[in-house]
Protein backbone atom coordinates (compact mmCIF):
# COMPACT_ATOMS: atom_id res chain seq x y z
CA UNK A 1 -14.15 -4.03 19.41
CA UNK A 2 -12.70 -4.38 22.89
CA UNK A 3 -14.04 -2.78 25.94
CA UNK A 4 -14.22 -2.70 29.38
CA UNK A 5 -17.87 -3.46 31.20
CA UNK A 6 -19.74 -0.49 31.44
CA UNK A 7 -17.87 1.50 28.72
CA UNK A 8 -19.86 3.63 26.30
CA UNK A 9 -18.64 4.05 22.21
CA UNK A 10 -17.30 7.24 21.75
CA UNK A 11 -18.33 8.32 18.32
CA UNK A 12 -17.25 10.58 16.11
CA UNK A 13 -16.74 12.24 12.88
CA UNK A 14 -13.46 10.52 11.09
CA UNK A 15 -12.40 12.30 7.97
CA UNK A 16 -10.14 10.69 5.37
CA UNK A 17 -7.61 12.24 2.62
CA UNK A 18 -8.56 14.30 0.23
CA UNK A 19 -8.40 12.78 -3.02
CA UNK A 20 -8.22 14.39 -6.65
CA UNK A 21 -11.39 13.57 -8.72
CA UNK A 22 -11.01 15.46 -12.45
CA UNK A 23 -15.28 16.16 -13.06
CA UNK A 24 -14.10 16.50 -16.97
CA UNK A 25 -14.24 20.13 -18.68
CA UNK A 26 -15.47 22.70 -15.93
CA UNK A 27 -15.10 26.42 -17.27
CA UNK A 28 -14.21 27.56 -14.01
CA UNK A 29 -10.44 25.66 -14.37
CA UNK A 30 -10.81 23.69 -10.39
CA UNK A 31 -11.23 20.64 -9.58
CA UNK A 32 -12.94 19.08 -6.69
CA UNK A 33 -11.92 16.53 -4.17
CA UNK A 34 -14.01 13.94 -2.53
CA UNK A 35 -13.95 10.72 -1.03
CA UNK A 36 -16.08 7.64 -3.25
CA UNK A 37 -17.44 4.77 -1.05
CA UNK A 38 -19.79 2.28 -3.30
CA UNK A 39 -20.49 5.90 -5.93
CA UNK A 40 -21.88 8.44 -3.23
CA UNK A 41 -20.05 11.20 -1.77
CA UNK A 42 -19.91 10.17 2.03
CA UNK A 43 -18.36 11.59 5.21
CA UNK A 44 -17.23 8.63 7.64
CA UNK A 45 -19.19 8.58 10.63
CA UNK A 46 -17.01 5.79 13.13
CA UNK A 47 -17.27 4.80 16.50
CA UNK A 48 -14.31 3.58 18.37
CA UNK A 49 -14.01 2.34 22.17
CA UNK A 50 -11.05 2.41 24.37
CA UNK A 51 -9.52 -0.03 26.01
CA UNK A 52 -6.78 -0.65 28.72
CA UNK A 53 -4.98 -2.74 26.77
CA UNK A 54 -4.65 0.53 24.29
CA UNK A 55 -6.20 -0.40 21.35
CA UNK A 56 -8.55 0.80 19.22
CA UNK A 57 -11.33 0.17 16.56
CA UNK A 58 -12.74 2.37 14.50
CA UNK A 59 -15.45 1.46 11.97
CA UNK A 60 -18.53 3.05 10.43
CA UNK A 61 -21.70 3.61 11.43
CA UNK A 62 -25.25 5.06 10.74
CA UNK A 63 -24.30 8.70 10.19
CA UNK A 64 -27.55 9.31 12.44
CA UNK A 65 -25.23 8.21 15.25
CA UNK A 66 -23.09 11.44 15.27
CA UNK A 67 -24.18 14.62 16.63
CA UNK A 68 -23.80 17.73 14.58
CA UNK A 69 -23.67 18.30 10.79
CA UNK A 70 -21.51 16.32 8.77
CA UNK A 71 -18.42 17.64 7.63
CA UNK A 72 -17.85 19.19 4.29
CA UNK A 73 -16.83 16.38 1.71
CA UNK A 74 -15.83 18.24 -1.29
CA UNK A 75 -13.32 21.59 -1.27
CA UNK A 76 -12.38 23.93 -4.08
CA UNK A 77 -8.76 23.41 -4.79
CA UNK A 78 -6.47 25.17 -7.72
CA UNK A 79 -3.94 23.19 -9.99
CA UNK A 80 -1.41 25.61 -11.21
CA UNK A 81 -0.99 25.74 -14.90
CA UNK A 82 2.57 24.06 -16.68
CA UNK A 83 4.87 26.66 -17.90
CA UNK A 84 7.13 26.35 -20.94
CA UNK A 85 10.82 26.66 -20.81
CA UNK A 86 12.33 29.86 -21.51
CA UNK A 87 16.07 30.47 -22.68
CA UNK A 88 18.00 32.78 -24.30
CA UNK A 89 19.38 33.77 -27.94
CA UNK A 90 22.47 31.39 -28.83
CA UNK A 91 26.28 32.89 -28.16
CA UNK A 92 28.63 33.14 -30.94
CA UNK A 93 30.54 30.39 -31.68
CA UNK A 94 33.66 29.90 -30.05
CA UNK A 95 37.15 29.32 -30.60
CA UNK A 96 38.29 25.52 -31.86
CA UNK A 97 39.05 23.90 -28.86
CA UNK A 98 40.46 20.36 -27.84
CA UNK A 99 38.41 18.15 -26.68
CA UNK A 100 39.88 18.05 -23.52
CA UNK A 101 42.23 20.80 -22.96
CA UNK A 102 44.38 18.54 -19.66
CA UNK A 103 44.77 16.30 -22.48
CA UNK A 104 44.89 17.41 -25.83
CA UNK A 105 44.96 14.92 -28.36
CA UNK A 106 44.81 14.79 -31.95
CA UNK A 107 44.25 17.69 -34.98
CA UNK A 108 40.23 17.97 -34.23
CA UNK A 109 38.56 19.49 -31.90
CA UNK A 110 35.19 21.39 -31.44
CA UNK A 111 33.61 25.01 -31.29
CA UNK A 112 30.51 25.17 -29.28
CA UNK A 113 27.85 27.83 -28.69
CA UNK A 114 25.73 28.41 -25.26
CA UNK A 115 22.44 30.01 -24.41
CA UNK A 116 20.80 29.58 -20.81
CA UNK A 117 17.67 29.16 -19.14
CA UNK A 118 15.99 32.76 -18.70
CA UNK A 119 12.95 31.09 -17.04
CA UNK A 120 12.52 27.36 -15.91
CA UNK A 121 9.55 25.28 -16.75
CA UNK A 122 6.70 24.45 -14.16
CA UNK A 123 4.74 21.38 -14.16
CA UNK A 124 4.90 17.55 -15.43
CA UNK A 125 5.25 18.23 -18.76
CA UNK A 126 7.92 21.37 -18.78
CA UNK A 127 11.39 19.93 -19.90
CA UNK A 128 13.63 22.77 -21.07
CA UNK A 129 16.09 22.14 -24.25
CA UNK A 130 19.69 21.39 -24.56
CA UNK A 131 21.85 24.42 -23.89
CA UNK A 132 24.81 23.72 -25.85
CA UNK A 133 25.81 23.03 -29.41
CA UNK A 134 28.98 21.70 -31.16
CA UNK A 135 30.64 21.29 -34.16
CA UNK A 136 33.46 19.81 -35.46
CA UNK A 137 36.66 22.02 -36.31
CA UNK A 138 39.81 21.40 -37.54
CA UNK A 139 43.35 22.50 -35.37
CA UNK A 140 41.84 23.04 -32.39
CA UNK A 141 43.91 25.39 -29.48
CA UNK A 142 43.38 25.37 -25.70
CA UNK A 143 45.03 28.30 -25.60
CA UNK A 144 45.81 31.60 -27.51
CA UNK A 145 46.81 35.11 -27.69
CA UNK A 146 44.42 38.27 -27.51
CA UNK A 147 46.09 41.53 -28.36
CA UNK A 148 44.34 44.74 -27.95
CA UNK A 149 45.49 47.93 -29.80
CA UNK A 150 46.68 51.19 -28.79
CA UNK A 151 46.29 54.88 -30.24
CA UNK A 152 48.56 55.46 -33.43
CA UNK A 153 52.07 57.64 -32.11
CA UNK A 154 53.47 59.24 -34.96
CA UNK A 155 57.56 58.18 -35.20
CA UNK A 156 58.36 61.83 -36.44
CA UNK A 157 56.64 64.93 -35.67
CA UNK A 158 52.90 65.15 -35.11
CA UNK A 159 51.93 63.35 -38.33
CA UNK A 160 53.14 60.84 -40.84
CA UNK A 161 54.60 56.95 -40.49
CA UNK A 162 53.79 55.76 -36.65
CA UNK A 163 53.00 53.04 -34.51
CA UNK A 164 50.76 51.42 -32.09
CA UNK A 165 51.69 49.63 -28.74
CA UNK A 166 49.63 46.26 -28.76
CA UNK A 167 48.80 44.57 -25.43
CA UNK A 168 48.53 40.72 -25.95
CA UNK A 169 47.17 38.67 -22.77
CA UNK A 170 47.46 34.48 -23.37
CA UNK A 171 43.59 33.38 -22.10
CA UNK A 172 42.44 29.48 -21.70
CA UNK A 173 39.52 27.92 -23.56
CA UNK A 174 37.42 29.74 -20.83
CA UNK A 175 38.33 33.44 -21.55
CA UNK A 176 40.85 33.33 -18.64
CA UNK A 177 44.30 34.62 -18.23
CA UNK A 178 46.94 32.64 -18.22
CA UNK A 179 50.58 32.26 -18.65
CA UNK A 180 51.58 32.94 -21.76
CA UNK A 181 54.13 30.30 -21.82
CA UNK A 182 50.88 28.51 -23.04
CA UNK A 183 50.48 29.79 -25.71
CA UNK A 184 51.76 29.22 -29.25
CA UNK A 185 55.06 31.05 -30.16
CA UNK A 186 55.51 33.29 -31.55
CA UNK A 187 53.56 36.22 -29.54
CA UNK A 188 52.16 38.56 -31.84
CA UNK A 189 53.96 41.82 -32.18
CA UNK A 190 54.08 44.74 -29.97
CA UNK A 191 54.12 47.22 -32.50
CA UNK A 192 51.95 47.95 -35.12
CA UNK A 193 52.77 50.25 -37.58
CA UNK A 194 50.23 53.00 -38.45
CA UNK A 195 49.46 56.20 -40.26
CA UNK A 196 48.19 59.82 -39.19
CA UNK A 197 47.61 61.48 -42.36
CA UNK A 198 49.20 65.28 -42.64
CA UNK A 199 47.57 68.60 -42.91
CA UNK A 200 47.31 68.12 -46.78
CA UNK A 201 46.72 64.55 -46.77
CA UNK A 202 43.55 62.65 -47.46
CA UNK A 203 41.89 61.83 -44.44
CA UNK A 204 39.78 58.85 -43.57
CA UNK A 205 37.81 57.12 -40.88
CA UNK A 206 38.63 54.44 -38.67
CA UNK A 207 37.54 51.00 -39.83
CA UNK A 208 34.01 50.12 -38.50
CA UNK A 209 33.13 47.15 -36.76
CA UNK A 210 32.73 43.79 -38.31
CA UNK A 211 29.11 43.47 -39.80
CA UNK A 212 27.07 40.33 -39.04
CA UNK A 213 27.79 37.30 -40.79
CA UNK A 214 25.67 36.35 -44.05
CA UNK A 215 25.28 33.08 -43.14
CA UNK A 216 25.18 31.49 -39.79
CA UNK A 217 26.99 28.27 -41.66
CA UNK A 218 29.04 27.10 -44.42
CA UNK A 219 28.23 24.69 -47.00
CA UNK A 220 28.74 23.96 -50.24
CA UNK A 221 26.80 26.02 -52.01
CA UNK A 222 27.50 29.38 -49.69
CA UNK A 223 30.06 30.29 -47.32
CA UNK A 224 29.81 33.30 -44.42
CA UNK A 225 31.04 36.84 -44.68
CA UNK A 226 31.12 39.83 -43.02
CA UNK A 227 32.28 43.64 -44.26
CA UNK A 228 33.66 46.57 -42.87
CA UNK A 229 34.31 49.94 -44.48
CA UNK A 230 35.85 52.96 -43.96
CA UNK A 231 35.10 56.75 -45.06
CA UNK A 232 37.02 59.33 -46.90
CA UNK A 233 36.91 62.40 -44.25
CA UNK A 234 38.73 65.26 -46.45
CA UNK A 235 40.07 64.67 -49.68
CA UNK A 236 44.04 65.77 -50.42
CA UNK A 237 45.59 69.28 -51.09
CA UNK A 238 48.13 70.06 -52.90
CA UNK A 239 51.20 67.78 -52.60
CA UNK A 240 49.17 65.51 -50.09
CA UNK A 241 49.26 61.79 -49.53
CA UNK A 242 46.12 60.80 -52.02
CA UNK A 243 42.87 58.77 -50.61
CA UNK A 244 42.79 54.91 -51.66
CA UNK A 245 40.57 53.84 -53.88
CA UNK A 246 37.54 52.43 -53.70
CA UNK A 247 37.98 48.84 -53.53
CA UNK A 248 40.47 49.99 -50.40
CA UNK A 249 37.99 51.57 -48.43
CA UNK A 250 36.37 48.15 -47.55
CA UNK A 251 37.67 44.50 -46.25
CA UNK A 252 36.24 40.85 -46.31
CA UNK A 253 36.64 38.21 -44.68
CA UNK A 254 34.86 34.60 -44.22
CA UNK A 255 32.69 33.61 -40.75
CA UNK A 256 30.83 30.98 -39.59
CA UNK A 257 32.83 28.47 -41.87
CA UNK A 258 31.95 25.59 -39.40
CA UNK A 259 29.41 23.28 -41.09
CA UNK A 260 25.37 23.37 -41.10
CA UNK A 261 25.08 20.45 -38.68
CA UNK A 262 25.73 20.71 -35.44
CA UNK A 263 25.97 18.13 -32.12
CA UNK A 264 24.16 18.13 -28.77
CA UNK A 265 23.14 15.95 -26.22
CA UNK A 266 19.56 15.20 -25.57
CA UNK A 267 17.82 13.93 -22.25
CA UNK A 268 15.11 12.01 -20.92
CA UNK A 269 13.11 13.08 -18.00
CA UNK A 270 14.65 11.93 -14.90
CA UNK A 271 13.32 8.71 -13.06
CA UNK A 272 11.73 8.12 -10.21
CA UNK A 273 13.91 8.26 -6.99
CA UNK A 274 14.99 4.90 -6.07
CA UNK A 275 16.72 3.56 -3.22
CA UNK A 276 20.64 3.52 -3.31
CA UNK A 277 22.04 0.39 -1.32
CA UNK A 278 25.22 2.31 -1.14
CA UNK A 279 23.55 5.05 0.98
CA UNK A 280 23.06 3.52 4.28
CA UNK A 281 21.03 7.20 5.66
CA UNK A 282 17.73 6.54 6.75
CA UNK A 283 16.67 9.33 9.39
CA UNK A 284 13.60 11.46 8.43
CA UNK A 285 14.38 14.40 7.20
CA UNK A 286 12.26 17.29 5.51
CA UNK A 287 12.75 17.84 1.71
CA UNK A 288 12.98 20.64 -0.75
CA UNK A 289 8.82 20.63 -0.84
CA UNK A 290 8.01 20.62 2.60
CA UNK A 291 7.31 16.42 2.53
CA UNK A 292 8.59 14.08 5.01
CA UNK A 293 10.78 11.91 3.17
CA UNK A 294 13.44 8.83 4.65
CA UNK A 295 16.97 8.64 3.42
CA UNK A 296 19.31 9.41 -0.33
CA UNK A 297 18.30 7.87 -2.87
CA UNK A 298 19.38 8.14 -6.27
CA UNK A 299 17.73 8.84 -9.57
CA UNK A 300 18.99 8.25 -13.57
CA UNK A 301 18.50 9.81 -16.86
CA UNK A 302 19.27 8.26 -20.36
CA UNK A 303 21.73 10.66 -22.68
CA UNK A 304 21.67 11.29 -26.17
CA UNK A 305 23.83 12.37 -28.84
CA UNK A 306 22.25 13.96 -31.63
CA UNK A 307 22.74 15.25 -35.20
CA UNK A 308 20.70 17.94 -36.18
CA UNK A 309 18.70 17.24 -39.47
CA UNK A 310 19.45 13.65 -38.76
CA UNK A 311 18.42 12.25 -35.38
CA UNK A 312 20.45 10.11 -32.84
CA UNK A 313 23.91 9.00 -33.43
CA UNK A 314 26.97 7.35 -31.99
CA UNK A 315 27.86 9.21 -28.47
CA UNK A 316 31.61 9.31 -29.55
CA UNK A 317 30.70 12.40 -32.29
CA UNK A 318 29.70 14.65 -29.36
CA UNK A 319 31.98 16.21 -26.81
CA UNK A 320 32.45 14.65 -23.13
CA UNK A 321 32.96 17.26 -21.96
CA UNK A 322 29.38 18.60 -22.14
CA UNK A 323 28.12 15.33 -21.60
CA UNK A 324 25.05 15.79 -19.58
CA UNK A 325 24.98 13.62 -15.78
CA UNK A 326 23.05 10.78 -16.09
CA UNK A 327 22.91 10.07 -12.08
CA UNK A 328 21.94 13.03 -9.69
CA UNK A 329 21.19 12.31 -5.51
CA UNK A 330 17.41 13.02 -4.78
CA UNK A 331 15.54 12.29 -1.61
CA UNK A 332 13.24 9.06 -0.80
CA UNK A 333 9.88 9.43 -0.12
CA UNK A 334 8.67 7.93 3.47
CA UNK A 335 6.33 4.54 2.11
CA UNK A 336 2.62 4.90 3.28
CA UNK A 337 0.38 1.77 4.02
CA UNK A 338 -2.87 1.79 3.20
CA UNK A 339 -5.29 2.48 6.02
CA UNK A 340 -8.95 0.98 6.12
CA UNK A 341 -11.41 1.38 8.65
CA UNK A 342 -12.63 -2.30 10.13
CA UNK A 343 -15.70 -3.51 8.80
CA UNK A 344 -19.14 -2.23 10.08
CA UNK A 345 -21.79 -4.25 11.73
CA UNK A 346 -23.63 -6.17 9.38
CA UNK A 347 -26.96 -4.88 8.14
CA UNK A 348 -29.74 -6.37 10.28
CA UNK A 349 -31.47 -9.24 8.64
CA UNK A 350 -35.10 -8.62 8.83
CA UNK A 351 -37.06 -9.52 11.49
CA UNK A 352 -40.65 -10.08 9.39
CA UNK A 353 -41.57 -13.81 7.75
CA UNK A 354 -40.22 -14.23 4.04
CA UNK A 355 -42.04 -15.27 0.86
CA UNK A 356 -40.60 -18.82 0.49
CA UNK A 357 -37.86 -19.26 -2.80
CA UNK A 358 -35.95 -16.21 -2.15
CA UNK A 359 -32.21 -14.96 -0.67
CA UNK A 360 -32.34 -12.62 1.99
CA UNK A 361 -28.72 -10.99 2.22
CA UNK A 362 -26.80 -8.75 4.83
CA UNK A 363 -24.00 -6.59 4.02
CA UNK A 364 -20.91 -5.08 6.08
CA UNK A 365 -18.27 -2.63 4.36
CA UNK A 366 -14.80 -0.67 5.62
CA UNK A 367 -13.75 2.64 3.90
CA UNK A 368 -9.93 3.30 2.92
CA UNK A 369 -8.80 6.08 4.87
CA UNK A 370 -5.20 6.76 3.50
CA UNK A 371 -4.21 5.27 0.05
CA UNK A 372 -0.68 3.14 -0.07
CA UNK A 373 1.92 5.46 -1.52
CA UNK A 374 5.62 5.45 -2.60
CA UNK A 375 5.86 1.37 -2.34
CA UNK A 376 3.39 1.42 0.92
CA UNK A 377 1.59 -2.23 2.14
CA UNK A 378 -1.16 -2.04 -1.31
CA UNK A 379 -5.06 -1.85 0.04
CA UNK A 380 -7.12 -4.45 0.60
CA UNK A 381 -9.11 -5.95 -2.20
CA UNK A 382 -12.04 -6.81 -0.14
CA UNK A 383 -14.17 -3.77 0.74
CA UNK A 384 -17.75 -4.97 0.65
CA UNK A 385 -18.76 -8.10 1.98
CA UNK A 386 -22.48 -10.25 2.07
CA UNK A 387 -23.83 -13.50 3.07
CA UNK A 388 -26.89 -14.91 3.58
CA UNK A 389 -29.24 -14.42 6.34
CA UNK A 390 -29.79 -17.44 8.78
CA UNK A 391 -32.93 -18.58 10.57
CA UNK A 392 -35.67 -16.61 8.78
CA UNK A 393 -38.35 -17.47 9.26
CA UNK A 394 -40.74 -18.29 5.94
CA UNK A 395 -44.54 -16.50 5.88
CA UNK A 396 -46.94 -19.53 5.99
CA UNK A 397 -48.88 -20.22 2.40
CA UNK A 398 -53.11 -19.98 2.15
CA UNK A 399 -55.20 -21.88 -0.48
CA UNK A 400 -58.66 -22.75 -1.12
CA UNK A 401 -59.71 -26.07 -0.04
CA UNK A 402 -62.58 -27.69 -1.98
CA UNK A 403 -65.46 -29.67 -0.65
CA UNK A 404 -67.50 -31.99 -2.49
CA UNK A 405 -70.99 -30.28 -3.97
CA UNK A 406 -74.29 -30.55 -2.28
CA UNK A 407 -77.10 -32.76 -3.82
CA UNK A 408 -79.32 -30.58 -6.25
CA UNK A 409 -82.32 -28.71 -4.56
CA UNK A 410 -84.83 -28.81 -7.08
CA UNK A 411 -86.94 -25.08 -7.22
CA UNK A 412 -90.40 -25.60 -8.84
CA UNK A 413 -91.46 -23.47 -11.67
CA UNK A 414 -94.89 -22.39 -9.64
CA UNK A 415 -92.02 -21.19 -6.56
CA UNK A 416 -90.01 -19.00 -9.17
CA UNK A 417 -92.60 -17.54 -10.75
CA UNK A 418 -94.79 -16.86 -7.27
CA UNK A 419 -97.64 -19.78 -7.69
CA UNK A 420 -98.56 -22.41 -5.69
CA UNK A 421 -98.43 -25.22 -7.57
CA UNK A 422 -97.64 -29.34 -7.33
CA UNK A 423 -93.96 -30.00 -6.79
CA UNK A 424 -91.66 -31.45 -9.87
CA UNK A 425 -89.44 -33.80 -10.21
CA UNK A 426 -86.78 -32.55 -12.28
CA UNK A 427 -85.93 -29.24 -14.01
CA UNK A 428 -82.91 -26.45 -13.03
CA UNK A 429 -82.09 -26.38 -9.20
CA UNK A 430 -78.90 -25.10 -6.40
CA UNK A 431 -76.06 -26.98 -5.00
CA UNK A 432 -73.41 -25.68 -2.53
CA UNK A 433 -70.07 -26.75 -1.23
C-alpha cells in the first residue's frame, strides 16, 4: 500500500457480487446467494489508504478491524419457473401454390398449413415448434378465381327457371386481390342458372355447408370426404315439379387428398452472440434487458428439413420460401475482468520458541470480487499463498545427566533392627549418585 507520512487506513466494509449457490432440493423453491472464500460464508472486511498519486489498495483484514455489524452475506432471491410454448390449432390447408410465385417454375408446387404462437415460452429450456407445414401437390397456381353467388332471380314470373349473378374476384397466393389478368382464362361464369320451385312444386332446402373431412390425409388405403345434404321442405301438388330422389338430396366430394407426410423446417437454439467484424459499432448502449452491452454482434442457428414419420432429409424437399433465418443481429455483451482484492498481510509467525523437527507456516489470501464474464481477463489461479516462517527460534531440550554411584554404606543388622551391636563387614547397604 502507498501512503503519505502520517496517513491513517481507512477501513471499511467491501461487499462483492452476489453469486448463485443451488443448496440442492429446498421445499421452499429459492435459492440463496453467498460469497465462498476457503468454504465459509464471509463478508470482506478491507482496508485501503489514499494516496496523491491516486491509487488505491484494498485488501482484507481481521473483520475485528471494522466497526459495526457485518453485512448480510446471504439474500433470498426467486428464479422464475420455464414456461412451455403455446400455439394454436393448425389452418386448413391451402391452395397448391408455386414454389415461388415471381418465378414459377415447373408442374409441382406445395400446399402448406399455419398455426401461431398463442403464448411464448419463458426460460432456458422453452423452444416453441415449427409453425408451418408442407406438402407436395401437383399443378400448383399463384393465382386464381373466387366467385361468390348471388340470390336465385327467376327469368319468368316469380317462380320457375332463373339465375344467379356470380361475383368472381382474381386473389394471389396470399388471399389478396389482384388483377384478374392473372388469372387463368377462362373466368368462371357470371350466371348461374337456378331454380325457385312453384306454388305446387316440391320444395327443398338450400344445400348445407360442407361437413368436415373424414380424414385429415390420403393414402392408399383411405382417401378424404366430406357430405352435404339437403331437405325436402313440402312435397308436390297436383301437376307440380316432383322432389328428387334420395340419392339427389346429398353430394360428395374428396378432401385432404394431399399425402400423410408432410415437410417442415426444424431449428436449433440460437448461439451465443458473437462479434461481427463487419459491424464496426462499438458505443455502449443499453439492451432489451436493461444490461450494458458494447456494439452488433451477430448470432446463427442451424436449419432443418424434416419428414414427418421419417426424420431429417435433403433441404431441397422443403419450401424456401418458409425457410427459417439462420443469422439474426443481437447485441454484445460489455467483457468483465475479473477483480481480486490484493493479498492480505501474512499471518504473524509466532513469537514463542518451537519444538525442534517441525514447519511453522504463514499464510496470506485475496478474495475475487467480480467474476470474468462474456470473454473478460479469466481470474487468477493463485488465491492462497504460504511459506515458511524464518528465524524461529527453537525451545532448548532438558535431559537427565547421570553421575557415577556412591561407594556402598554398609547398615549393620543391630542399627536396623534398633541394637547396639559390633559393626559388620558386609551384608545389604545405600549408594547415591
Amino acid at each position: 500500500m502507498v501512503t503519505e507520512r502520517g496517513q491513517k487506513p481507512i477501513l471499511d466494509i467491501m461487499l462483492g457480487s452476489w453469486i448463485p449457490v443451488q443448496f440442492g432440493p429446498n421445499p421452499s423453491g429459492m435459492r440463496f446467494y453467498e460469497e465462498k472464500v476457503s468454504g465459509r460464508l464471509t463478508t470482506l472486511c478491507h482496508s485501503s489508504i489514499k494516496s496523491t498519486v491516486l491509487t488505491q489498495a484494498v485488501r482484507p483484514v481481521e473483520s475485528t478491524l471494522c466497526l459495526g455489524p457485518a453485512p448480510s452475506a446471504s439474500q433470498l432471491c426467486n428464479v422464475p419457473c420455464s414456461t412451455a410454448c403455446i400455439v394454436s390449432s393448425w389452418s386448413s390447408w391451402g391452395p397448391c401454390v408455386h414454389e415461388n410465385c415471381r418465378d414459377p417454375q415447373g408442374k409441382k408446387g406445395f400446399r402448406m398449413r399455419q398455426r401461431h404462437v398463442l403464448m411464448e415460452s419463458t426460460g432456458p429450456t422453452g423452444h416453441c415448434p415449427h409453425l408451418v407445414e408442407s406438402v407436395p401437390c401437383e399443378d400448383p397456381m399463384c393465382h386464381r378465381w373466387l366467385a361468390s353467388e348471388g340470390i336465385c332471380i327467376p327469368d319468368h314470373g316469380k317462380c320457375g327457371l332463373g339465375h344467379r349473378i356470380l361475383k368472381a374476384v382474381c386473389q394471389n397466393e396470399r388471399g389478396e386481390e389482384v388483377s384478374g389478368s392473372l388469372c387463368p382464362v377462362p373466368p368462371p361464369p357470371e350466371r348461374m342458372a337456378c331454380d325457385i320451385p312453384c306454388r305446387m312444386d316440391c320444395v327443398v332446402s338450400e344445400w348445407t355447408v360442407w361437413s368436415s373431412c373424414s380424414q385429415s390425409c390420403s393414402n392408399k388405403n383411405a382417401d378424404g370426404k366430406q357430405t352435404r345434404t339437403r331437405t325436402v321442405l313440402a312435397l308436390a301438388g297436383e301437376g307440380g315439379k316432383p322432389c328428387p330422389s334420395s340419392q339427389e338430396l346429398q353430394e360428395y366430394r374428396l378432401c385432404n387428398d394431399h399425402s400423410c407426410t408432410q415437410l417442415y423446417w426444424e431449428t436449433s437454439a440460437w448461439g451465443p452472440c458473437s462479434e461481427n467484424t463487419l459491424v464496426t459499432a462499438l458505443n455502449v448502449t443499453i439492451g432489451w434487458n436493461g444490461e450494458a452491452t458494447c456494439g452488433v454482434g451477430i448470432q446463427t442457428r442451424k436449419v432443418f428439413c424434416i419428414k414427418s414419420h421419417v426424420g431429417q432429409v435433403m433441404t431441397k424437399r422443403c419450401p424456401e420460401s418458409t425457410r427459417p433465418e439462420t443469422v439474426r443481429p443481437c447485441f454484445l455483451p460489455c467483457k468483465k475482468d475479473c477483480l481480486v482484492t490484493a493479498f492480505s498481510e501474512w499471518t504473524p509467525c509466532p513469537r514463542l520458541c518451537q519444538p525442534r523437527n517441525t514447519t511453522i507456516k504463514q499464510s496470506r489470501y485475496r478474495i475475487i470480487i467480480q467474476e470474468a464474464a462474456n470473454g473478460g481477463q479469466e481470474c487468477p489461479d493463485t488465491l492462497f499463498e504460504e511459506r515458511e516462517c524464518e528465524d524461529i527460534s527453537l525451545c532448548p531440550t532438558y535431559r537427565w545427566k547421570l553421575q557415577k554411584w556412591s561407594p556402598c554404606i554398609l547398615v549393620p543388622e543391630s542399627v536396623r533392627q534398633g541394637r547396639t551391636g559390633t559393626s559388620e563387614a558386609c551384608g545389604k547397604g545405600l549408594q547415591t549418585r
